[in-house]
PDB file of N, CA and C in Angstrom:
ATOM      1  N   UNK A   1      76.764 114.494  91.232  1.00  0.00           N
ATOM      2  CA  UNK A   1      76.674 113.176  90.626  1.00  0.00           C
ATOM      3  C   UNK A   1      76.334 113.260  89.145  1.00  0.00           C
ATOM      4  N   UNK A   2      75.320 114.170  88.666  1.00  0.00           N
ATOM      5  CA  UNK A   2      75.030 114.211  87.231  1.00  0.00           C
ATOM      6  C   UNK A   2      76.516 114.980  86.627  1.00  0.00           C
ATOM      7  N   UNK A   3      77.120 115.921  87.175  1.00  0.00           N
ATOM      8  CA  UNK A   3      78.353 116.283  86.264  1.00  0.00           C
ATOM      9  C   UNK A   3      78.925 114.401  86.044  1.00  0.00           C
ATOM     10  N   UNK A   4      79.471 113.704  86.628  1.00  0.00           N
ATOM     11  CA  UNK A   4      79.989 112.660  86.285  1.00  0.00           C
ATOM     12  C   UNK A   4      79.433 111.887  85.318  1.00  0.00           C
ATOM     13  N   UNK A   5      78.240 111.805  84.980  1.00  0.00           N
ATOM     14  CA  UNK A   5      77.656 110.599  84.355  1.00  0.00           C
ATOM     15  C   UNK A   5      77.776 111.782  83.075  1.00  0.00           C
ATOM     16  N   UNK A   6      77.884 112.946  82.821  1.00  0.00           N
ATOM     17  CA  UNK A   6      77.964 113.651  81.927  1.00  0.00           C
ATOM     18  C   UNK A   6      79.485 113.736  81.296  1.00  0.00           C
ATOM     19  N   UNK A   7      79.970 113.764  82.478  1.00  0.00           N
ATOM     20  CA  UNK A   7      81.612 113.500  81.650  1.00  0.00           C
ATOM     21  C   UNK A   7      81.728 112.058  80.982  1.00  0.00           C
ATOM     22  N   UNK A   8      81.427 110.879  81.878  1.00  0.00           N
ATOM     23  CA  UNK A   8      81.717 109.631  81.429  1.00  0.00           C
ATOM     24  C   UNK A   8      80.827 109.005  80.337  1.00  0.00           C
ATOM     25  N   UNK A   9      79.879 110.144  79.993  1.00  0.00           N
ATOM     26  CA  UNK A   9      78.815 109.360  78.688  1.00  0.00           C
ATOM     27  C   UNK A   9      79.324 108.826  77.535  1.00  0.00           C
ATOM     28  N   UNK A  10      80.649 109.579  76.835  1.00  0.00           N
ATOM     29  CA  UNK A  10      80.845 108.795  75.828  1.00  0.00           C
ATOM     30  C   UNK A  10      81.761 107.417  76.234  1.00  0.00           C
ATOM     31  N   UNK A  11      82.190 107.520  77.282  1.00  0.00           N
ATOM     32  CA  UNK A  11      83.103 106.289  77.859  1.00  0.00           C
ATOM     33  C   UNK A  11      82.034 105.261  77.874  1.00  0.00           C
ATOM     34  N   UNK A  12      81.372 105.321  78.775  1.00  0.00           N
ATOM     35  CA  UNK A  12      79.929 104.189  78.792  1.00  0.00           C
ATOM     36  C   UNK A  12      79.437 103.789  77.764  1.00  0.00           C
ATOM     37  N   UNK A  13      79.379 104.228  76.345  1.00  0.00           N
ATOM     38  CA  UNK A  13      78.431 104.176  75.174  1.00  0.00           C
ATOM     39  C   UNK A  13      79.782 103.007  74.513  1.00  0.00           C
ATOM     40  N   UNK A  14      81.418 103.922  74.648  1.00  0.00           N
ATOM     41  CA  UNK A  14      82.108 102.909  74.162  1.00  0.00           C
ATOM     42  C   UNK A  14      82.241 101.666  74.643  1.00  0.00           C
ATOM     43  N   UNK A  15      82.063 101.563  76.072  1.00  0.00           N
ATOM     44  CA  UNK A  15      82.312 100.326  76.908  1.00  0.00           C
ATOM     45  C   UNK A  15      81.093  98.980  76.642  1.00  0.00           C
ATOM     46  N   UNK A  16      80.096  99.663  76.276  1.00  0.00           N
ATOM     47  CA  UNK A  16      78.676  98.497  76.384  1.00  0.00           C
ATOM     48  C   UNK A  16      78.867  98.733  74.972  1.00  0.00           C
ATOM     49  N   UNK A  17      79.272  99.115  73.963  1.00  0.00           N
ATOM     50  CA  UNK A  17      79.955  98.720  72.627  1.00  0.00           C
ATOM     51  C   UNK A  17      80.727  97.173  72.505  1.00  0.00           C
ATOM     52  N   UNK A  18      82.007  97.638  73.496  1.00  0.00           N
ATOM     53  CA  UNK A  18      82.819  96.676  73.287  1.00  0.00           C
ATOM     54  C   UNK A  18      82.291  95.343  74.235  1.00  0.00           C
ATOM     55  N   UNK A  19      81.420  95.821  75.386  1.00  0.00           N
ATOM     56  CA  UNK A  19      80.790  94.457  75.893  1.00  0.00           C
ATOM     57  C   UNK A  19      79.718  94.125  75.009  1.00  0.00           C
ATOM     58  N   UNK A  20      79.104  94.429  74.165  1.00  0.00           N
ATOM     59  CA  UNK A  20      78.456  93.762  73.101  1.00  0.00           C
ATOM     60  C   UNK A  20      79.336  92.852  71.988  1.00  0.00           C
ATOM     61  N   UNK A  21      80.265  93.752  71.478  1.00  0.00           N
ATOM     62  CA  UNK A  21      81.137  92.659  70.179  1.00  0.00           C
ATOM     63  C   UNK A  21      82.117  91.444  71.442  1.00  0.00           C
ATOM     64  N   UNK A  22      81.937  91.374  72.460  1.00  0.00           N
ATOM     65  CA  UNK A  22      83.033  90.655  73.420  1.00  0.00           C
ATOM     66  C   UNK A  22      82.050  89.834  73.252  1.00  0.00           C
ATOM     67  N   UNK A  23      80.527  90.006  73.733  1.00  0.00           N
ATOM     68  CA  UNK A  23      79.508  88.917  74.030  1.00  0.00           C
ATOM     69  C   UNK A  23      79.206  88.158  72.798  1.00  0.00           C
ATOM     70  N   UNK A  24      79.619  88.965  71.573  1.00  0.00           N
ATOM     71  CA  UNK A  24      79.297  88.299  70.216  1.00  0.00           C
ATOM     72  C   UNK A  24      79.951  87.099  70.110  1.00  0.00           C
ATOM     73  N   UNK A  25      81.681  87.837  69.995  1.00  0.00           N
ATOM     74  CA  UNK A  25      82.405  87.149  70.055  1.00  0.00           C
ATOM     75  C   UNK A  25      82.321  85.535  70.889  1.00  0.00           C
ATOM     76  N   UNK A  26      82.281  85.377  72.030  1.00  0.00           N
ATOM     77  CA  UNK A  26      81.993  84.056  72.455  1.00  0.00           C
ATOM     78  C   UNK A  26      81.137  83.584  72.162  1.00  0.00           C
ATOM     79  N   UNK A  27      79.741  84.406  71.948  1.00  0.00           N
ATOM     80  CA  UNK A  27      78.397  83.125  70.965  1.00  0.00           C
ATOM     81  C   UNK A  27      79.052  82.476  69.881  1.00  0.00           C
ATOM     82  N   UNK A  28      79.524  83.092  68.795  1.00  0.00           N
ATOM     83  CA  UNK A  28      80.278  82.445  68.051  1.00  0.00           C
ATOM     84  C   UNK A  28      81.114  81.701  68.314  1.00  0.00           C
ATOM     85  N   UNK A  29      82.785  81.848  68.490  1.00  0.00           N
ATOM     86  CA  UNK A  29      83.389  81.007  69.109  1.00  0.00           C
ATOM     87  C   UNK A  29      82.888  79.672  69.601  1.00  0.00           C
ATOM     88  N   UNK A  30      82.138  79.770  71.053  1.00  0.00           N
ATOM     89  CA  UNK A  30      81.045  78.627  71.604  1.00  0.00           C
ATOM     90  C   UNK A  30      80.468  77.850  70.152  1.00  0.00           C
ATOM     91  N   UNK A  31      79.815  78.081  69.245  1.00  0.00           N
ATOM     92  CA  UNK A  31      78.811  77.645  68.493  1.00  0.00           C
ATOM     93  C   UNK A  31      80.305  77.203  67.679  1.00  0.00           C
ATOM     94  N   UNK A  32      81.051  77.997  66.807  1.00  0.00           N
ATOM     95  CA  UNK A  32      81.898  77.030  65.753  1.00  0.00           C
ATOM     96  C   UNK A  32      82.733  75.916  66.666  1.00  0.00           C
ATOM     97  N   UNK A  33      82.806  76.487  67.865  1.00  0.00           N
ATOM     98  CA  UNK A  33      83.971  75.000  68.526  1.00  0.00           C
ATOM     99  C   UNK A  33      82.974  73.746  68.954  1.00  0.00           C
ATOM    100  N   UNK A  34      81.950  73.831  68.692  1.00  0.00           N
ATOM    101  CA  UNK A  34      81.280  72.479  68.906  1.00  0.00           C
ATOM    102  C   UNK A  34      80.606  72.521  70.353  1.00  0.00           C
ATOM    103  N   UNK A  35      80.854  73.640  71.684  1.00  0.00           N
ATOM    104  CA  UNK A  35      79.818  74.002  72.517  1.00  0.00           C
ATOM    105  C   UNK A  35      78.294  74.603  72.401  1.00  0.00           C
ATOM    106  N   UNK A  36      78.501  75.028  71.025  1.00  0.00           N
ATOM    107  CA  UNK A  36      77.093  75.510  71.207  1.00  0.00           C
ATOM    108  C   UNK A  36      75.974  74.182  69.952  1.00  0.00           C
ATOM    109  N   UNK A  37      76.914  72.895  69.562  1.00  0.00           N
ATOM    110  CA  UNK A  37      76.440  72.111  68.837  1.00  0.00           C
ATOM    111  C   UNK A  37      75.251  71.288  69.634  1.00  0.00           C
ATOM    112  N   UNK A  38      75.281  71.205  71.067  1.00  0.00           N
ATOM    113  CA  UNK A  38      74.730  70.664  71.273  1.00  0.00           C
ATOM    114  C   UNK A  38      72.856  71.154  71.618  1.00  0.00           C
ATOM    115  N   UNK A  39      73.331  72.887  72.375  1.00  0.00           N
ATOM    116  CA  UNK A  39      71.705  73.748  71.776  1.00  0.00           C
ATOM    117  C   UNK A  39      70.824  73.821  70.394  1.00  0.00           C
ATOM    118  N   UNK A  40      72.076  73.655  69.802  1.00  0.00           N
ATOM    119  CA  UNK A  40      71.705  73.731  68.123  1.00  0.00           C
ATOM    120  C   UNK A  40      70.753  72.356  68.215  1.00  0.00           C
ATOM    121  N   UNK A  41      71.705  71.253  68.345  1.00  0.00           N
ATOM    122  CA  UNK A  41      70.683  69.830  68.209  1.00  0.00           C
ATOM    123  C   UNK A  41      69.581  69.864  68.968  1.00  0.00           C
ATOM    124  N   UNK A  42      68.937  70.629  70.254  1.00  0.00           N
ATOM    125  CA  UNK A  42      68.285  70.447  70.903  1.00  0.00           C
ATOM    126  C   UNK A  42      67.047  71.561  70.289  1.00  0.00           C
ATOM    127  N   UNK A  43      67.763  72.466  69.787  1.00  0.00           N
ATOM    128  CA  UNK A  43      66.860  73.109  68.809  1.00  0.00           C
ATOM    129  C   UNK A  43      66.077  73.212  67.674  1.00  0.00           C
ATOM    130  N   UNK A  44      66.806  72.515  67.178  1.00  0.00           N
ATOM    131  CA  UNK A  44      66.965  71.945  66.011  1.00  0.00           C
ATOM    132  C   UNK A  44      66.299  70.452  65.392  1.00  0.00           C
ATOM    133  N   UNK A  45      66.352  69.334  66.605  1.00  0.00           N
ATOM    134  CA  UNK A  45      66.154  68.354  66.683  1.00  0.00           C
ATOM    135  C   UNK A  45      67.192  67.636  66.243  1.00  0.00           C
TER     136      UNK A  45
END
């Protein structure tokens, strides 16, 4: 089992890479299209 997680380490490091800029990506998105306007106001006042 550890040979595997040793082969796939740099795969994993790239993958929770790209699930980080993916997760970015929709905070933004959400927030400029006017879904995330309404946390903002509630935050915000």
């Amino acid at each position: 089992m550890s040979e595997d997680t040793d082969d796939y380490g740099d795969l994993d490091a790239r993958r929770n890479r790209r699930i980080r800029i993916v997760a970015w990506t929709v905070i933004i998105a959400l927030i400029l299209g006017g879904g995330g306007a309404t946390v903002l106001t509630l935050l915000f006042g």
